[in-house]
N, C-alpha and C. Protein backbone atom coordinates (compact mmCIF):
# COMPACT_ATOMS: atom_id res chain seq x y z
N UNK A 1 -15.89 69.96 -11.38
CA UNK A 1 -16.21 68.65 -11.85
C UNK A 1 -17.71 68.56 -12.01
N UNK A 2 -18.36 67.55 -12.96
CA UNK A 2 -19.31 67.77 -12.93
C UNK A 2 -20.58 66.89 -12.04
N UNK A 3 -21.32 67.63 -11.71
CA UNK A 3 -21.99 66.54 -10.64
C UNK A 3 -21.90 65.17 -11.20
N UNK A 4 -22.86 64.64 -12.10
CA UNK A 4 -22.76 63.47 -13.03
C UNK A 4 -21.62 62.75 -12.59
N UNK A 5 -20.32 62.86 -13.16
CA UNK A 5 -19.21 62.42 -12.99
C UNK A 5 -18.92 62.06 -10.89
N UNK A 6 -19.04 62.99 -10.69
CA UNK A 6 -18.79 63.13 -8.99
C UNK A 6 -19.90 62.03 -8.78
N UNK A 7 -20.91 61.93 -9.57
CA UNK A 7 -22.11 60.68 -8.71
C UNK A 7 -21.07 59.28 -9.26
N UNK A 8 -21.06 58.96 -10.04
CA UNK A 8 -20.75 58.31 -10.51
C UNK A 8 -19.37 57.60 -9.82
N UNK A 9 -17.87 58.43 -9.79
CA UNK A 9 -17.14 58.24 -8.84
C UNK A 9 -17.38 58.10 -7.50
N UNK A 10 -18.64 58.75 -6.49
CA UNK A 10 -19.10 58.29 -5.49
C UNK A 10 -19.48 56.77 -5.65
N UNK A 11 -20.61 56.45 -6.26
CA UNK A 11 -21.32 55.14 -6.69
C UNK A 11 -19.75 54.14 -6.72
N UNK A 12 -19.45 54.41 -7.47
CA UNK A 12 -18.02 53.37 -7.34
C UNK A 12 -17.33 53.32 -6.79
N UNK A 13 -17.12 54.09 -5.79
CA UNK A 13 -16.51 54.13 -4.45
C UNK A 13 -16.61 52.90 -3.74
N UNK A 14 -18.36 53.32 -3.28
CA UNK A 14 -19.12 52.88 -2.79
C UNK A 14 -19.47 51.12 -2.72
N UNK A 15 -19.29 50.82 -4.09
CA UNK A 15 -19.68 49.83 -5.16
C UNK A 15 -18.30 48.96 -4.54
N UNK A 16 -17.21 49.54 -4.85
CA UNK A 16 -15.53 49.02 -4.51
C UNK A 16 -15.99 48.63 -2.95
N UNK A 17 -15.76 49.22 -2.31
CA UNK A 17 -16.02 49.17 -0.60
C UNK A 17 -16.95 48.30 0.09
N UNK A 18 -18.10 48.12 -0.63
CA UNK A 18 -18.95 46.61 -0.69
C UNK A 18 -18.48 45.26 -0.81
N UNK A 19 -17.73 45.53 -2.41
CA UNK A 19 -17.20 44.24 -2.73
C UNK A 19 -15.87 43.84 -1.79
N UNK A 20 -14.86 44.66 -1.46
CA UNK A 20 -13.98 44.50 -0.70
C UNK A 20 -14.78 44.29 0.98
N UNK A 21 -15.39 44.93 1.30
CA UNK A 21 -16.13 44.03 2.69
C UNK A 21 -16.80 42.44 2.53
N UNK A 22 -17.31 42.37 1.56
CA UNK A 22 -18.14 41.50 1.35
C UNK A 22 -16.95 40.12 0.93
N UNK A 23 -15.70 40.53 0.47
CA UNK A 23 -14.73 39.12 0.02
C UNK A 23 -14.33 39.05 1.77
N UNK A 24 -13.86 40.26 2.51
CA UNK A 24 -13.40 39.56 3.58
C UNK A 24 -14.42 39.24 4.28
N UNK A 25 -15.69 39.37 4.56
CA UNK A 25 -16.21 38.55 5.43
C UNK A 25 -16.63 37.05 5.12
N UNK A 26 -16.67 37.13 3.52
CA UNK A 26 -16.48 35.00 3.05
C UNK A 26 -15.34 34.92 3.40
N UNK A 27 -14.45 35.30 3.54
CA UNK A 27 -13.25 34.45 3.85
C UNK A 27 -13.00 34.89 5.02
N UNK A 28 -13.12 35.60 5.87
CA UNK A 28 -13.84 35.07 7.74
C UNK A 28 -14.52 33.94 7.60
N UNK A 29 -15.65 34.05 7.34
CA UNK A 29 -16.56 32.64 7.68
C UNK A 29 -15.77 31.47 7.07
N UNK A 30 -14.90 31.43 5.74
CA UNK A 30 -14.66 30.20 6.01
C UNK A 30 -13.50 29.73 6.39
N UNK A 31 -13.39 30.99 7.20
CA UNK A 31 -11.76 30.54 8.09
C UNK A 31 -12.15 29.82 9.51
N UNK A 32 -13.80 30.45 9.48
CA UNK A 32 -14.38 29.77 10.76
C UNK A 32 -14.72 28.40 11.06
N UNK A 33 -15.45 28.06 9.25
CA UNK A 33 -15.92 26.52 9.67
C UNK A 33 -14.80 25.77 9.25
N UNK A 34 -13.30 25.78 8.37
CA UNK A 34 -12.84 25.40 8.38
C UNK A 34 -11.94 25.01 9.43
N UNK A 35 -12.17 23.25 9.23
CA UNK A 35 -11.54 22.42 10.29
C UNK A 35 -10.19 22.13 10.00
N UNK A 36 -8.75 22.16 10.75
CA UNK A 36 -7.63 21.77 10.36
C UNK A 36 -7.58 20.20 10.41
N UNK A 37 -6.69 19.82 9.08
CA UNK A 37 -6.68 18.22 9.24
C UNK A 37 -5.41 17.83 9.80
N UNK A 38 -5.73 16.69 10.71
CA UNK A 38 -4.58 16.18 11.60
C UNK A 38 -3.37 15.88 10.08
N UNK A 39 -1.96 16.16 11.05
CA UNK A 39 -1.09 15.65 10.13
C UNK A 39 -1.30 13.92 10.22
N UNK A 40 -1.17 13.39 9.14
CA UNK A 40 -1.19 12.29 8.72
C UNK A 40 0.55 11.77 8.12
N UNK A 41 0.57 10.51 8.70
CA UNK A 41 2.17 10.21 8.41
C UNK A 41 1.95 9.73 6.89
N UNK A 42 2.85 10.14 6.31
CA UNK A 42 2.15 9.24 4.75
C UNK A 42 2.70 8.28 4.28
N UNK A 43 1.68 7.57 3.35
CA UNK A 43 1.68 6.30 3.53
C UNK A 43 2.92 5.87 1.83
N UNK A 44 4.16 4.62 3.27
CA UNK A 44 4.62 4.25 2.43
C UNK A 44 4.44 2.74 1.93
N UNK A 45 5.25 2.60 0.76
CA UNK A 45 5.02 1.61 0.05
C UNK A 45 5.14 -0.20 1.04
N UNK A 46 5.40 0.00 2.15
CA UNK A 46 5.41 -0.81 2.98
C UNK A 46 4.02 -1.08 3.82
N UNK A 47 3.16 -0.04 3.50
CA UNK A 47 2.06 -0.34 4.20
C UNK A 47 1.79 -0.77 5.92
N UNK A 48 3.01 -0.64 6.38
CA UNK A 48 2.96 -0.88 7.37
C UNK A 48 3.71 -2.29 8.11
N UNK A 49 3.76 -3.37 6.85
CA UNK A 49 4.58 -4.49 6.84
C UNK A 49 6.02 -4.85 7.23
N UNK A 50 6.69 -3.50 7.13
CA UNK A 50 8.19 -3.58 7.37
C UNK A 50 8.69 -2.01 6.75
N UNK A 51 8.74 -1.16 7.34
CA UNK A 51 9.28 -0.02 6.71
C UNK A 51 10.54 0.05 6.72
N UNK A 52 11.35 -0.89 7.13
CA UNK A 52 12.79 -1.25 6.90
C UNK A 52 13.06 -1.79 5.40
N UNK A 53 12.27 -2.84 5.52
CA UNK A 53 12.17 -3.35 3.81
C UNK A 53 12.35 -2.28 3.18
N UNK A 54 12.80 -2.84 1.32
CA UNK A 54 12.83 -2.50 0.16
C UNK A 54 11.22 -3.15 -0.37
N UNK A 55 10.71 -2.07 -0.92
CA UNK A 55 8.91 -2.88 -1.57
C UNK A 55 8.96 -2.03 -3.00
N UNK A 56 8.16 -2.99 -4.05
CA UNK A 56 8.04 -2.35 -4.86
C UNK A 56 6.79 -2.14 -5.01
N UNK A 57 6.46 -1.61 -6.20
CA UNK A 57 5.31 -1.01 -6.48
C UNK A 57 3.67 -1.60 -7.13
N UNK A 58 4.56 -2.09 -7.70
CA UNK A 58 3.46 -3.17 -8.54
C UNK A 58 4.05 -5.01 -9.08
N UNK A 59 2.95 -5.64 -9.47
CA UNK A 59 3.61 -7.10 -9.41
C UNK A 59 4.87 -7.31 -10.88
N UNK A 60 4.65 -6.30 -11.50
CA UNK A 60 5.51 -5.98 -12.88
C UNK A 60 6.73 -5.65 -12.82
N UNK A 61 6.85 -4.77 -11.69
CA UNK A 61 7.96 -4.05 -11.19
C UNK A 61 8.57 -4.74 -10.66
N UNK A 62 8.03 -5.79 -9.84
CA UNK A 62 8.42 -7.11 -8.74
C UNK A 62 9.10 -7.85 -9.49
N UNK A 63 8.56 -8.52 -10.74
CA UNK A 63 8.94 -9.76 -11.41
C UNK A 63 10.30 -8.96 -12.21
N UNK A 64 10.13 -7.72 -12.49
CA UNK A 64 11.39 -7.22 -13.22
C UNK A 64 12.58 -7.21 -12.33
N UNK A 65 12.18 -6.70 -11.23
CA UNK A 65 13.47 -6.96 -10.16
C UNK A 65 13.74 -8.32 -9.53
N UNK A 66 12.98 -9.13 -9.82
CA UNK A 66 13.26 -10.62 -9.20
C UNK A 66 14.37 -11.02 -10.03
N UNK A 67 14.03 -10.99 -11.58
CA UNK A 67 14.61 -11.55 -12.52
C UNK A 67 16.47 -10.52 -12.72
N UNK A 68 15.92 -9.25 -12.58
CA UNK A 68 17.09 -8.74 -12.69
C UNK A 68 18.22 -9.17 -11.93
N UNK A 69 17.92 -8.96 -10.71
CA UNK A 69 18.64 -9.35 -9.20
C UNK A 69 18.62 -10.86 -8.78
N UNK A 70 17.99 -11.89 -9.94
CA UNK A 70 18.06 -12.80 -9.14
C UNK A 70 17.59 -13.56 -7.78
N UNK A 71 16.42 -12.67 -7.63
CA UNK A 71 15.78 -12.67 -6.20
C UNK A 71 14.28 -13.45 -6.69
N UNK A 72 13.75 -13.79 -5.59
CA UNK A 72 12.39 -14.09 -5.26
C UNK A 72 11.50 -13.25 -4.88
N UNK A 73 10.43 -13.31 -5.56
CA UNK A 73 9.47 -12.15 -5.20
C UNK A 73 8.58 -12.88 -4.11
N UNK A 74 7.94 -11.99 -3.13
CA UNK A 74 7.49 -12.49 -2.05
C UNK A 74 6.11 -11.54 -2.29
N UNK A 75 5.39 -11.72 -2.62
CA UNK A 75 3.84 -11.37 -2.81
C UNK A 75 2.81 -10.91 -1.57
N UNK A 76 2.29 -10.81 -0.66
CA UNK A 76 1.52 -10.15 0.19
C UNK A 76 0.23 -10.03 -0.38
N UNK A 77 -1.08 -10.19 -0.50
CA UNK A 77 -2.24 -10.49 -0.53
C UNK A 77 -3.14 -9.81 -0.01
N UNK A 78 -3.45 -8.70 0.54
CA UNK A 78 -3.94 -8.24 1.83
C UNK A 78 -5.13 -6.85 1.35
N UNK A 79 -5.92 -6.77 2.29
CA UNK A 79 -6.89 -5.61 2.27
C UNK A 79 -6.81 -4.91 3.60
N UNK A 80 -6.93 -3.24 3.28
CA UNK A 80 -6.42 -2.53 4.75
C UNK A 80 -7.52 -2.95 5.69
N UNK A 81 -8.73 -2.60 5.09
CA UNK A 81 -9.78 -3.05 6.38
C UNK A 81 -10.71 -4.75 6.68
N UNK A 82 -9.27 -5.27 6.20
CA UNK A 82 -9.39 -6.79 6.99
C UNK A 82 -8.69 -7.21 8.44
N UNK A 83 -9.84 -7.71 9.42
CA UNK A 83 -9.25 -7.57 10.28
C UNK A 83 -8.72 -8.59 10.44
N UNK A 84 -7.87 -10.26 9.77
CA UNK A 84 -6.89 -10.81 9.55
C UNK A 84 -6.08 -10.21 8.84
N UNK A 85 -5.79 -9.70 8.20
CA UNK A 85 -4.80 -9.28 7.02
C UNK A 85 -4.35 -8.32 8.46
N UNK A 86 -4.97 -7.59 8.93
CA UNK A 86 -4.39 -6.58 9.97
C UNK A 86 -3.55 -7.26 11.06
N UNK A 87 -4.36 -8.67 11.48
CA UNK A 87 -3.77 -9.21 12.19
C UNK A 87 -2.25 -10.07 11.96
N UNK A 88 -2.30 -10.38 10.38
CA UNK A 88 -1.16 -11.14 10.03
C UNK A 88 -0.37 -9.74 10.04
N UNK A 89 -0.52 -8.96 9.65
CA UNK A 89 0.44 -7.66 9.33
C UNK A 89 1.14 -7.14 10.49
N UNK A 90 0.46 -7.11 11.93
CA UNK A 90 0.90 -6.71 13.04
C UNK A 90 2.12 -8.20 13.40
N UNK A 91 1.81 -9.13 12.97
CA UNK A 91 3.05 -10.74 13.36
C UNK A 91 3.78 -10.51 12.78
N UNK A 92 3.40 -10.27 11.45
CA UNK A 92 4.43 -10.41 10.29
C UNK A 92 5.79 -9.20 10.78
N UNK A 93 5.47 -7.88 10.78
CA UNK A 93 6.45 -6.53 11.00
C UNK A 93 6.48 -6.77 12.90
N UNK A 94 6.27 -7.54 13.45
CA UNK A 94 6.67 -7.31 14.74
C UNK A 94 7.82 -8.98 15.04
N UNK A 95 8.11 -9.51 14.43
CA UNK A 95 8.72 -11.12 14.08
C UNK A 95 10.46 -10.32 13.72
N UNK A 96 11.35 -10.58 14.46
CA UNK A 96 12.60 -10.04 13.93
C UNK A 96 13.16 -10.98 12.70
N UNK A 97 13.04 -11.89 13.21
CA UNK A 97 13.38 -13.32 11.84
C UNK A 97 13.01 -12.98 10.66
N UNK A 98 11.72 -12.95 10.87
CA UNK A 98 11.12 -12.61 9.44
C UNK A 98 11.45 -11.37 8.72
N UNK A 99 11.31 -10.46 9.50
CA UNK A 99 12.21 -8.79 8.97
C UNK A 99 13.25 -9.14 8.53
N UNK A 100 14.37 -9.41 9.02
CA UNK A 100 15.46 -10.21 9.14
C UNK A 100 15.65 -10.39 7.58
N UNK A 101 14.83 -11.48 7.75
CA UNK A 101 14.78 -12.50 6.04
C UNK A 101 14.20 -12.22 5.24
N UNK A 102 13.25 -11.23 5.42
CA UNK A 102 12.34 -10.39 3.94
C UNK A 102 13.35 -9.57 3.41
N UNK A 103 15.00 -9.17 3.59
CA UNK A 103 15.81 -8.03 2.99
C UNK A 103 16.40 -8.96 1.92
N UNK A 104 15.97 -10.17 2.24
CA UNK A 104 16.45 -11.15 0.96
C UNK A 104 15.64 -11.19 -0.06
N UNK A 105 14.29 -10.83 0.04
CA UNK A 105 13.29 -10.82 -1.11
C UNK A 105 12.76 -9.81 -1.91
N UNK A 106 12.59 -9.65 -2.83
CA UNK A 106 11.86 -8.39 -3.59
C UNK A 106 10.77 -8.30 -2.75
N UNK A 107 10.25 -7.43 -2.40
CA UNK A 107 8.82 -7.33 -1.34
C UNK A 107 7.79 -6.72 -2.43
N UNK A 108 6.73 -7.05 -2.35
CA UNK A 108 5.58 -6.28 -2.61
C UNK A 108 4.14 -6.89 -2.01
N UNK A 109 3.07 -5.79 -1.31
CA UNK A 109 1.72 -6.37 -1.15
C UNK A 109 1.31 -5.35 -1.75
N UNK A 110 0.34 -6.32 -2.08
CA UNK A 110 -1.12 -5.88 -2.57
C UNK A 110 -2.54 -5.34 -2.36
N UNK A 111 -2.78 -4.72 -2.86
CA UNK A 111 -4.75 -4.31 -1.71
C UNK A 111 -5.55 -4.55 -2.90
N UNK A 112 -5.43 -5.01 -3.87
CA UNK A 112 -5.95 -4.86 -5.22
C UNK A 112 -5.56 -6.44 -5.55
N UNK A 113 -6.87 -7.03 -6.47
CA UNK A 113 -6.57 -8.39 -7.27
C UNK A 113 -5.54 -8.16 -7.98
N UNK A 114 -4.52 -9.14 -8.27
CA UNK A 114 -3.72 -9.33 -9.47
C UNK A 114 -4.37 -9.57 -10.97
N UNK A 115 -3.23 -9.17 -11.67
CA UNK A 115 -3.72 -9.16 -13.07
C UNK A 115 -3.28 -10.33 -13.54
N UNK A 116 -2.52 -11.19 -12.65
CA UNK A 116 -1.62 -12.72 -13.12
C UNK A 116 -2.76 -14.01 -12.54
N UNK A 117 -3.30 -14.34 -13.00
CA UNK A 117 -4.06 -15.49 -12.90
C UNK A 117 -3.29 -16.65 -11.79
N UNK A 118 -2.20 -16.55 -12.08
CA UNK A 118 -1.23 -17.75 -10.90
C UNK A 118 -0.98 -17.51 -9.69
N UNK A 119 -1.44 -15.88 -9.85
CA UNK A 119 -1.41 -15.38 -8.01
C UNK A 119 -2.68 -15.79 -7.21
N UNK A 120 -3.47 -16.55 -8.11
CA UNK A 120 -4.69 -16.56 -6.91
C UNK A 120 -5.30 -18.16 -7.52
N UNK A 121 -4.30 -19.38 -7.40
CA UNK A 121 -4.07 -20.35 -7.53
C UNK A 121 -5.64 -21.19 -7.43
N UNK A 122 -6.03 -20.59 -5.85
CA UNK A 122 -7.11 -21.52 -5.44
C UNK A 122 -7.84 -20.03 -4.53
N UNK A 123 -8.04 -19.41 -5.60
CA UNK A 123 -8.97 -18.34 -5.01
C UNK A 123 -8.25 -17.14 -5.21
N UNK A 124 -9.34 -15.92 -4.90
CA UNK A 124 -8.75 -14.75 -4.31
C UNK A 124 -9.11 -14.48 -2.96
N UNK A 125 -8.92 -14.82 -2.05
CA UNK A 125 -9.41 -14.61 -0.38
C UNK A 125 -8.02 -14.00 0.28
N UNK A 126 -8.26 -13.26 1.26
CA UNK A 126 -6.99 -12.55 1.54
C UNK A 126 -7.03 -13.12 2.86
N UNK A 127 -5.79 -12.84 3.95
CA UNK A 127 -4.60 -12.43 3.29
C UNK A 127 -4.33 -13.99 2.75
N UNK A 128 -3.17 -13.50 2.28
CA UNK A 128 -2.33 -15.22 1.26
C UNK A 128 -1.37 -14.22 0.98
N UNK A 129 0.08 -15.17 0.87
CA UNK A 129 1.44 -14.90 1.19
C UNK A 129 1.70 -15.66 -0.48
N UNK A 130 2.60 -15.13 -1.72
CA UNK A 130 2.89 -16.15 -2.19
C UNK A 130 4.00 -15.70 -2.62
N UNK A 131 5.27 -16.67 -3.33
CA UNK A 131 6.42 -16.28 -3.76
C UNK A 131 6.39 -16.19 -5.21
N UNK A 132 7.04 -16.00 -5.73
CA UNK A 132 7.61 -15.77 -7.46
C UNK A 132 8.93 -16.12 -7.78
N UNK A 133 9.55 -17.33 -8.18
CA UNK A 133 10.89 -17.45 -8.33
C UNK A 133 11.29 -16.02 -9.62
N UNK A 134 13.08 -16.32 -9.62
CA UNK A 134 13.54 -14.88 -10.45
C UNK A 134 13.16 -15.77 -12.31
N UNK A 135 12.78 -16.55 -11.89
CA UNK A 135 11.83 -17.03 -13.70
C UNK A 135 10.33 -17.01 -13.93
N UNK A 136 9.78 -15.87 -13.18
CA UNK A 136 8.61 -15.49 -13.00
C UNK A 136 7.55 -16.85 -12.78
N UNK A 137 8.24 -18.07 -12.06
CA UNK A 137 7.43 -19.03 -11.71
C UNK A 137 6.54 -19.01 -10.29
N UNK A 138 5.50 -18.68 -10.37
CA UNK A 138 5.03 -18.98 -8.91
C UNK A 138 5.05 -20.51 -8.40
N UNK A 139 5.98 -19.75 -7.21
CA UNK A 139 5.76 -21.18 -6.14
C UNK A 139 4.78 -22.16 -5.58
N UNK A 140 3.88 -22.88 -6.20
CA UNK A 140 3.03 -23.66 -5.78
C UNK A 140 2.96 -24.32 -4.69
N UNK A 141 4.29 -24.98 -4.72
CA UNK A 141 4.74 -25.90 -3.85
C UNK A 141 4.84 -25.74 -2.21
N UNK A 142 4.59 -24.00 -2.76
CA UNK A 142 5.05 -23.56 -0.70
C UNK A 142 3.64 -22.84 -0.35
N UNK A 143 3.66 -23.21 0.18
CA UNK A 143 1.96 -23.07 0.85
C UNK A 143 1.94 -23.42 2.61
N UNK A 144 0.75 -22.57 2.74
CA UNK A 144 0.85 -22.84 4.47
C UNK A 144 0.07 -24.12 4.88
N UNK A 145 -0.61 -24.17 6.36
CA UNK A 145 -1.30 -25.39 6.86
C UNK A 145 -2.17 -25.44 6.55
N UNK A 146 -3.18 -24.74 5.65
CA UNK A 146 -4.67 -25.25 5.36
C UNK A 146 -4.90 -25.50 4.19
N UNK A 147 -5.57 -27.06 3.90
CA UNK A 147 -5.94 -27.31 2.93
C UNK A 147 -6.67 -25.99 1.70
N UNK A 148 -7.44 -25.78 2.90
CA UNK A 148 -8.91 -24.75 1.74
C UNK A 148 -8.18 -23.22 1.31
N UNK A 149 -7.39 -23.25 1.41
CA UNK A 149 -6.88 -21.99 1.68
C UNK A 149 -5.13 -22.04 1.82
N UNK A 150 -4.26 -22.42 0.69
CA UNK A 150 -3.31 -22.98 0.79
C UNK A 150 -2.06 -21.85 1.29
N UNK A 151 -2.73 -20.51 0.81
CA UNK A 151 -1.55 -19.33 0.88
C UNK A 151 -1.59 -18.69 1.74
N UNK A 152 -2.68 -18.78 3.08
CA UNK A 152 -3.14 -18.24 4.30
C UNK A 152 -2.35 -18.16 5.34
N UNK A 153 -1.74 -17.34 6.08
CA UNK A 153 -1.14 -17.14 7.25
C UNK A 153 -1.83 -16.80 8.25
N UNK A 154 -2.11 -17.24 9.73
CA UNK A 154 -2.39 -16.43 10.81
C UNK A 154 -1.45 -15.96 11.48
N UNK A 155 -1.62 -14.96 12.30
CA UNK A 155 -1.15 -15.11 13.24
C UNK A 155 0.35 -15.83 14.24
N UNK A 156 -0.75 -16.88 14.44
CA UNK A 156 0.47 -18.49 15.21
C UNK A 156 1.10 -18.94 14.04
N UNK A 157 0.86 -18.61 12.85
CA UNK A 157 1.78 -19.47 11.69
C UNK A 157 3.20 -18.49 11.38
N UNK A 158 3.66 -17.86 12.41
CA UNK A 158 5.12 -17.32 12.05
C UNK A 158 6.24 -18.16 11.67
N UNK A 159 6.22 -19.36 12.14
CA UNK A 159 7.40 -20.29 12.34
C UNK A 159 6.91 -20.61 11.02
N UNK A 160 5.91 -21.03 10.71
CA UNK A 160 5.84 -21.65 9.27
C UNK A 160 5.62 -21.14 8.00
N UNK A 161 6.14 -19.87 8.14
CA UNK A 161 5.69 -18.86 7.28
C UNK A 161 7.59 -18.31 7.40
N UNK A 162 7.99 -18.43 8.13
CA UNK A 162 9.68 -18.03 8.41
C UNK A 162 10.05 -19.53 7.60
N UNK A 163 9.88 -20.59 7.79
CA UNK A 163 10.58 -21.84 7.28
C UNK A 163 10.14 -21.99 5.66
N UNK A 164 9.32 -21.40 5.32
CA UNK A 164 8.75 -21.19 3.99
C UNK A 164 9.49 -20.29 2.85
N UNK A 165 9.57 -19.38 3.49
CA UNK A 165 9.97 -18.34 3.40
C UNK A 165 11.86 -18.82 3.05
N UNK A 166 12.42 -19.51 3.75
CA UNK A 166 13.73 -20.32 3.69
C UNK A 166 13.63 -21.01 2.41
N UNK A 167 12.78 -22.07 2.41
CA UNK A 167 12.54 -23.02 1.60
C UNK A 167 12.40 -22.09 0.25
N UNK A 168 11.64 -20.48 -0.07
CA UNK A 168 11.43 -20.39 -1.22
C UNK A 168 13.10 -19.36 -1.81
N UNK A 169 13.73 -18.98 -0.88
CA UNK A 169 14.83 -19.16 -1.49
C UNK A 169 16.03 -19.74 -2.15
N UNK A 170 15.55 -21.14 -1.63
CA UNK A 170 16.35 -22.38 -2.80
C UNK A 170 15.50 -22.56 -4.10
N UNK A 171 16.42 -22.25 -5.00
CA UNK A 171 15.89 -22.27 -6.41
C UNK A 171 15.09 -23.76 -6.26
N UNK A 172 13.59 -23.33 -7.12
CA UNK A 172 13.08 -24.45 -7.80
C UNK A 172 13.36 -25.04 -8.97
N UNK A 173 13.72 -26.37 -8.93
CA UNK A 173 14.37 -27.03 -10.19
C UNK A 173 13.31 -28.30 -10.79
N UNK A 174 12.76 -27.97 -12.00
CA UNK A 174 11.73 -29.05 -12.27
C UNK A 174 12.74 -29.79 -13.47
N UNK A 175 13.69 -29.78 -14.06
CA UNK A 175 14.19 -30.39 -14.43
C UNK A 175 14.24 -31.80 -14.12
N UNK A 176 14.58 -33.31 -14.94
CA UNK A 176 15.42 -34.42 -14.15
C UNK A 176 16.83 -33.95 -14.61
């Protein structure tokens, strides 16, 4: 063989045996700094509100199944890192009544403004609870105890947020 050739096949030997050391020791190191991420439960469309519930997806999807089924859409208002919205959310899914009686409603919340102008009547401030009859009418009429803030739940407002909640399943009739 000729030297030439023999250098040459050495050199690339050589050349190979570098590059193959040199991939496994990047991928040592970044087997090193890589941190494992905790399993995370993932997140369903309940947000945490009732994972028993049926929820839909968006307020479009809501009003299509209200109307289809004949149901009332029950709206939710809320931002994850509010710490009322957190607090109504922990009453709301820990209340058996209310679980209970949300399998009667199309469910959906929100973390995002609506695109319907009638969802945010007298503001957008969260949380606020509102209904949707199955004729895509929002319920005006049912509102909680505070003037400034008509769609607001705390906390202590379970009972009146359960009796509401009653009330918006009797059809609204504006007819005489």
């Amino acid at each position: 063989m000729k030297p030439v050739v023999l250098l040459i096949m050495m050199l690339s030997a050589v050349g190979l045996d570098a590059t193959v050391t040199k991939k496994a020791e990047t991928k040592e190191a970044q087997d090193k700094h890589t941190t494992p991420t905790p399993n995370k439960e993932p997140q369903t469309l309940s947000r945490g509100w009732g994972d028993d519930l049926d929820w839909v997806q968006t307020y479009e999807e809501g009003l299509a199944k209200a109307k289809e089924q004949q149901k009332t859409l029950m709206v939710i208002h809320h931002l994850e890192d509010c710490p009322y919205s957190q607090a109504l959310k922990k009453a709301f899914s820990s209340h058996p009544e209310i679980q209970k009686l949300a399998k009667k409603f199309i469910m959906l919340n929100l973390v995002y403004p609506p695109t319907d102008k009638n969802q945010a009547p007298d503001g957008y401030y969260v949380p606020r609870i509102m209904f949707v009859d199955c004729y895509s009418t929002v319920r005006a009429d049912i509102a909680g105890r505070y003037y400034n803030r008509l769609y607001t739940y705390e906390p202590d407002d379970m009972d009146i947020l359960y009796a509401n909640m009653k009330r918006a399943l009797i059809p609204y009739h504006t007819e005489l």
